[in-house]
Every structure is written in structure tokens, then in C-alpha cells.
N, C-alpha and C. Protein backbone atom coordinates (compact mmCIF):
# COMPACT_ATOMS: atom_id res chain seq x y z
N UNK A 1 0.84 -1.18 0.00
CA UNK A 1 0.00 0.00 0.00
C UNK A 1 0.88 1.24 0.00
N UNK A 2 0.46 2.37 -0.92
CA UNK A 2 1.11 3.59 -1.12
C UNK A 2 0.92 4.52 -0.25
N UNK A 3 1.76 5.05 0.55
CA UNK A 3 1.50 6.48 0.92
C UNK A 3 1.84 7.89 0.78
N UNK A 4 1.91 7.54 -1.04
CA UNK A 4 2.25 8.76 -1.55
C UNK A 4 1.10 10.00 -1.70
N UNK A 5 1.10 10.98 -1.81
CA UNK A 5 -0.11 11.78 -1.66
C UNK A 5 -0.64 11.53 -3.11
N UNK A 6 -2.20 11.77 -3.14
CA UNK A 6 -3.23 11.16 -3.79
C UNK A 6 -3.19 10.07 -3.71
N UNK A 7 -2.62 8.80 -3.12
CA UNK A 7 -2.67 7.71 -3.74
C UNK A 7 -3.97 6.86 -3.48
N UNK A 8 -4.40 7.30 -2.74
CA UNK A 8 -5.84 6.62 -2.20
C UNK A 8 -7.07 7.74 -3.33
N UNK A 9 -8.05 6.72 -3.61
CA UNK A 9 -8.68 6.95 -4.68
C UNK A 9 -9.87 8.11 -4.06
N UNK A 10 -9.88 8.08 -3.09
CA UNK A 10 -11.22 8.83 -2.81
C UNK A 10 -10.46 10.40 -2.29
N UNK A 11 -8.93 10.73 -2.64
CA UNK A 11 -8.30 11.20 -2.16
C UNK A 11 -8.08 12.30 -2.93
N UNK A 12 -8.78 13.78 -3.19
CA UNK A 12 -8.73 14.23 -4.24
C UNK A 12 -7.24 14.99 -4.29
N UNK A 13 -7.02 15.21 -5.50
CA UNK A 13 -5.49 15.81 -6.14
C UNK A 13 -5.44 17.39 -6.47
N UNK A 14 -4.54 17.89 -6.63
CA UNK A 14 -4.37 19.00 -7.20
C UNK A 14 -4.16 19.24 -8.58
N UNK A 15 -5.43 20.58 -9.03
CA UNK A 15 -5.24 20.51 -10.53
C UNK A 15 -4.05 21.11 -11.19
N UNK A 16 -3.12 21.75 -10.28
CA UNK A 16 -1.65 22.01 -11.31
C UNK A 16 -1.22 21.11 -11.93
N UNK A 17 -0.46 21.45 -13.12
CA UNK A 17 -0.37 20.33 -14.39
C UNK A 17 0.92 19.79 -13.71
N UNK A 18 0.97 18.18 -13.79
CA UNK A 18 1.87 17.40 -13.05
C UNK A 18 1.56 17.30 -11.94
N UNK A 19 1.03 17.61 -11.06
CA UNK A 19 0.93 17.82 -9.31
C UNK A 19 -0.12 16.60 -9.07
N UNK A 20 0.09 15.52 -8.20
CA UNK A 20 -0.45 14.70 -7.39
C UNK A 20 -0.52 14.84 -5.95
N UNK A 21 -0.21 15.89 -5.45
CA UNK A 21 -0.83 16.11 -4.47
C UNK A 21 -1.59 16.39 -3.78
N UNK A 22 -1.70 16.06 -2.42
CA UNK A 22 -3.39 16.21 -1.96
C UNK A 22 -4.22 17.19 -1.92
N UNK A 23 -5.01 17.63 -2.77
CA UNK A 23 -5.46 19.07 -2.51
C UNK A 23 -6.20 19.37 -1.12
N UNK A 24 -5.50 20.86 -0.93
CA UNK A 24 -6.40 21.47 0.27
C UNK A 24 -7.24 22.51 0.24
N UNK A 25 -7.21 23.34 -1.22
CA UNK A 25 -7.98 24.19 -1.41
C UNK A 25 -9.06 24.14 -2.58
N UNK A 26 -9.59 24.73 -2.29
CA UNK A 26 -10.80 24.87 -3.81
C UNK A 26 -11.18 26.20 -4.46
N UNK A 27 -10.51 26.64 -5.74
CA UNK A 27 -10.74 27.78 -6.38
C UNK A 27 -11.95 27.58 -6.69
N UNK A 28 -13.21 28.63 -6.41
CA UNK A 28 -14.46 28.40 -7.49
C UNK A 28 -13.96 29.61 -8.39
N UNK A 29 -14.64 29.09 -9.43
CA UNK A 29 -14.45 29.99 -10.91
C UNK A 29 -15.83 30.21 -11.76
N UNK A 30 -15.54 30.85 -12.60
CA UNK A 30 -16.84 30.82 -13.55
C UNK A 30 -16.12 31.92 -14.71
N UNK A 31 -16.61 31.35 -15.92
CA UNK A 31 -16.28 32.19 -17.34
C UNK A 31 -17.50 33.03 -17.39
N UNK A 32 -17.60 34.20 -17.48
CA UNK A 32 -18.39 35.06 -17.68
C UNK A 32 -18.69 34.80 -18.92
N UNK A 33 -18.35 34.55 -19.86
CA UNK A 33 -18.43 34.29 -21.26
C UNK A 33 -19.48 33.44 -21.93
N UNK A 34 -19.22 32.27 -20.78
CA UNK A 34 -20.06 31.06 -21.08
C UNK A 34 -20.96 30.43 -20.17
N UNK A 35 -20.65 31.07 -19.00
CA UNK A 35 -21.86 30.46 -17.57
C UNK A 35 -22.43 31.66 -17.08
N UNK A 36 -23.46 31.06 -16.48
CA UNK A 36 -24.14 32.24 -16.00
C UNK A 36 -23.86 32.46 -14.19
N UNK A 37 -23.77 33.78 -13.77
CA UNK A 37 -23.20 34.34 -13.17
C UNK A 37 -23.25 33.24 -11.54
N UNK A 38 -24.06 32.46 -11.31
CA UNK A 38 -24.57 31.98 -10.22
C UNK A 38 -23.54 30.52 -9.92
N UNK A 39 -23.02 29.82 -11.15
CA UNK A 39 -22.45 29.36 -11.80
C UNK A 39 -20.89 29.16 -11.37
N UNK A 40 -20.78 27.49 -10.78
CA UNK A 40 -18.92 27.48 -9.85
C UNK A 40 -18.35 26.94 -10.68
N UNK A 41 -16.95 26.84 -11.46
CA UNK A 41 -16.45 25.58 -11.95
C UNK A 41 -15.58 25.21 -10.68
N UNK A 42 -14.78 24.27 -10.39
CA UNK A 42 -13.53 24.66 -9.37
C UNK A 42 -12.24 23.37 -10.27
N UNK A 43 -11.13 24.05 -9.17
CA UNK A 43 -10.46 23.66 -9.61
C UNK A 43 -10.14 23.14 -8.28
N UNK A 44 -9.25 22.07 -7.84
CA UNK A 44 -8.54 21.89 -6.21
C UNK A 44 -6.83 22.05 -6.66
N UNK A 45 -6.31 22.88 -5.30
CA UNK A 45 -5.25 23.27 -4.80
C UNK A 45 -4.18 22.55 -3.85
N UNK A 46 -3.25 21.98 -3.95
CA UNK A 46 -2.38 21.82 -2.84
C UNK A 46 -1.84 23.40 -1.94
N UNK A 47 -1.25 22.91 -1.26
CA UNK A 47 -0.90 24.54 -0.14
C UNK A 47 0.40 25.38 -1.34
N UNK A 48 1.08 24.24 -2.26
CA UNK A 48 2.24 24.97 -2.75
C UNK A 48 1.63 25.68 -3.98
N UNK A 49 0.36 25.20 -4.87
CA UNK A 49 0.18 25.45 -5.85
C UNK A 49 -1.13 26.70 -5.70
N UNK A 50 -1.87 27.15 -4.70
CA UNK A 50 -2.70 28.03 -4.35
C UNK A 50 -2.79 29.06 -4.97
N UNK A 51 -2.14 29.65 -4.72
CA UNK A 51 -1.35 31.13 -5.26
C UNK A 51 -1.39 31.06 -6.76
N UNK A 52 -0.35 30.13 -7.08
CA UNK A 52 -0.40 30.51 -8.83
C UNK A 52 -1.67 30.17 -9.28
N UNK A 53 -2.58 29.08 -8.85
CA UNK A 53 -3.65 29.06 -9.72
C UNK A 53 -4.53 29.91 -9.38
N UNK A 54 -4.21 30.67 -8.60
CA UNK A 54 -5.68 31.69 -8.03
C UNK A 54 -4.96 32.87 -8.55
N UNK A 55 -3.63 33.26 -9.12
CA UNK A 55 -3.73 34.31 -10.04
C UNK A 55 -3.97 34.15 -11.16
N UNK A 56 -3.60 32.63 -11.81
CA UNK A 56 -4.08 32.14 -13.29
C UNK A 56 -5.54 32.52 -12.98
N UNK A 57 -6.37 32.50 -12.76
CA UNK A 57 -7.76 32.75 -12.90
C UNK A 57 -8.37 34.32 -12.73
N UNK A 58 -7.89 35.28 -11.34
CA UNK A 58 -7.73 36.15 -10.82
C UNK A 58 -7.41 37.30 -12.33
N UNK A 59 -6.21 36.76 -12.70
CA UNK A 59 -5.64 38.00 -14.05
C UNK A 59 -6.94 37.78 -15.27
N UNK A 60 -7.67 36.52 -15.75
CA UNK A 60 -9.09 36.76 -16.47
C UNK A 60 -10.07 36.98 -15.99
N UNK A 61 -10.16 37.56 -14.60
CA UNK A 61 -11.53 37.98 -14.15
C UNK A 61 -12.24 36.51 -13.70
N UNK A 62 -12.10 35.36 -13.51
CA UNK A 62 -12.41 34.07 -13.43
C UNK A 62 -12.86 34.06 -11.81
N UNK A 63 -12.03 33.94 -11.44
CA UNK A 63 -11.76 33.84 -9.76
C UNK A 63 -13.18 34.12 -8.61
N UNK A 64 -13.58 33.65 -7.98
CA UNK A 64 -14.77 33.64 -7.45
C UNK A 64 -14.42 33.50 -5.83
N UNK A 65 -13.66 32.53 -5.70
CA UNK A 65 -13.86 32.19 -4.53
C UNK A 65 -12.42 31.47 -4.03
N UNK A 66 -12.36 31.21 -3.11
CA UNK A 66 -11.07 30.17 -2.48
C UNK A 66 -11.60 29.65 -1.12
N UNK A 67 -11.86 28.46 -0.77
CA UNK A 67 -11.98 28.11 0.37
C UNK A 67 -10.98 26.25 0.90
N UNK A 68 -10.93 26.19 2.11
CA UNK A 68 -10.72 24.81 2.25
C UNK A 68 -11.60 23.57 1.85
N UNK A 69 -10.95 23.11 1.69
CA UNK A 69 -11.62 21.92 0.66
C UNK A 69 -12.10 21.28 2.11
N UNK A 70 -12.07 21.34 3.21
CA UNK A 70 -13.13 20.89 4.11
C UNK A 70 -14.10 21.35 4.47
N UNK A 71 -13.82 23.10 4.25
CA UNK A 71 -14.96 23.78 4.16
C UNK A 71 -15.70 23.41 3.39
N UNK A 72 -15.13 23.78 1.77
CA UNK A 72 -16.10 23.48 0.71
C UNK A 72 -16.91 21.79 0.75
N UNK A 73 -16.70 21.08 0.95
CA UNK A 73 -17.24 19.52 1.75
C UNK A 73 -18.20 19.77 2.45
N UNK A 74 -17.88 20.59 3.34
CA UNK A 74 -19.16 20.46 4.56
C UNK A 74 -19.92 21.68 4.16
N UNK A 75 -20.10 22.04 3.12
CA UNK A 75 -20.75 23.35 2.27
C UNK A 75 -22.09 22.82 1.38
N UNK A 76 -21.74 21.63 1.12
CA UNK A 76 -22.33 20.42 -0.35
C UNK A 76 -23.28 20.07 0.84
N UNK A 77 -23.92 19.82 -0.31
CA UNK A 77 -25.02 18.84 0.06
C UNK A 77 -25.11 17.30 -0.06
N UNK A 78 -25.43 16.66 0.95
CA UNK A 78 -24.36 15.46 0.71
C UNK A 78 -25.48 14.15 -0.61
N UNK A 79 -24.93 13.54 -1.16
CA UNK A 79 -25.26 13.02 -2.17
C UNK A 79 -25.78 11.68 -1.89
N UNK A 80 -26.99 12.10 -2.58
CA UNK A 80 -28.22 11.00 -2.18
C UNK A 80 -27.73 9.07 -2.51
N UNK A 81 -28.12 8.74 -1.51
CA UNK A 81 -27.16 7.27 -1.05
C UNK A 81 -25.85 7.40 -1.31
N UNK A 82 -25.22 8.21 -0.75
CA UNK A 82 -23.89 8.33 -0.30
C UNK A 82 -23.22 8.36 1.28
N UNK A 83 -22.16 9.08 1.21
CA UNK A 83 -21.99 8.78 2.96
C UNK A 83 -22.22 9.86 3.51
């Protein structure tokens, strides 16, 4: 058994390109372009990669939100026959 970060499947990752690590944050986003304003995409964050992806989004006007991905968890509504 691995205990490299992400390695457990229910274990979500960080979306920087190459990065398997465990994410701890959650950018919400939204394209003004193409969603309507009410409208999250997200992306998840490790602690090292935060920053750059929240100015990658931040410099197109994208950027919505940043919270802990435990926050954002206990934010959801939890999913019908799930845990």
C-alpha cells in the first residue's frame, strides 16, 4: 500500500499540471463568457500550488472564490445514497 499523496482513490489531487498532491484548497471559478453568473467551476489546490492558480484565474476575471476543501465539503449537500 502507497502512501504517496493522492494515492488513495477517494483522495482528491491538485489541478496544477503534473501535481499529485493532496489538494487542500478549492478555487471556485466561472467564465463570464459562457456560464451564467450563479455558476462554480472549481479547480482543487495543494498549499504549494494556491497562489499561482488563483492568479491564473484572478488576471481573467475568473476567480470567485477560495476556500478549504473541508470547508467546501461540509458546504455540499451530501449526495443521495452516499456517505
Amino acid at each position: 500500500m502507497s502512501n504517496a499523496p493522492g494515492s488513495s482513490p477517494a483522495s482528491p489531487v491538485c489541478s496544477a499540471k503534473a501535481c499529485r498532491a493532496d489538494a487542500v484548497w478549492v478555487l471556485a471559478w466561472n467564465n463570464p463568457k459562457l456560464h451564467t453568473p450563479e455558476r462554480r467551476k472549481t479547480w482543487l489546490a495543494c498549499e504549494e500550488h494556491r497562489e499561482h492558480l488563483s492568479q491564473f484565474l484572478a488576471v481573467r476575471g475568473f476567480l470567485k472564490d477560495v476556500v478549504s476543501l473541508d470547508a467546501w465539503e461540509a458546504s455540499r449537500p451530501a449526495e443521495p445514497g452516499g456517505r
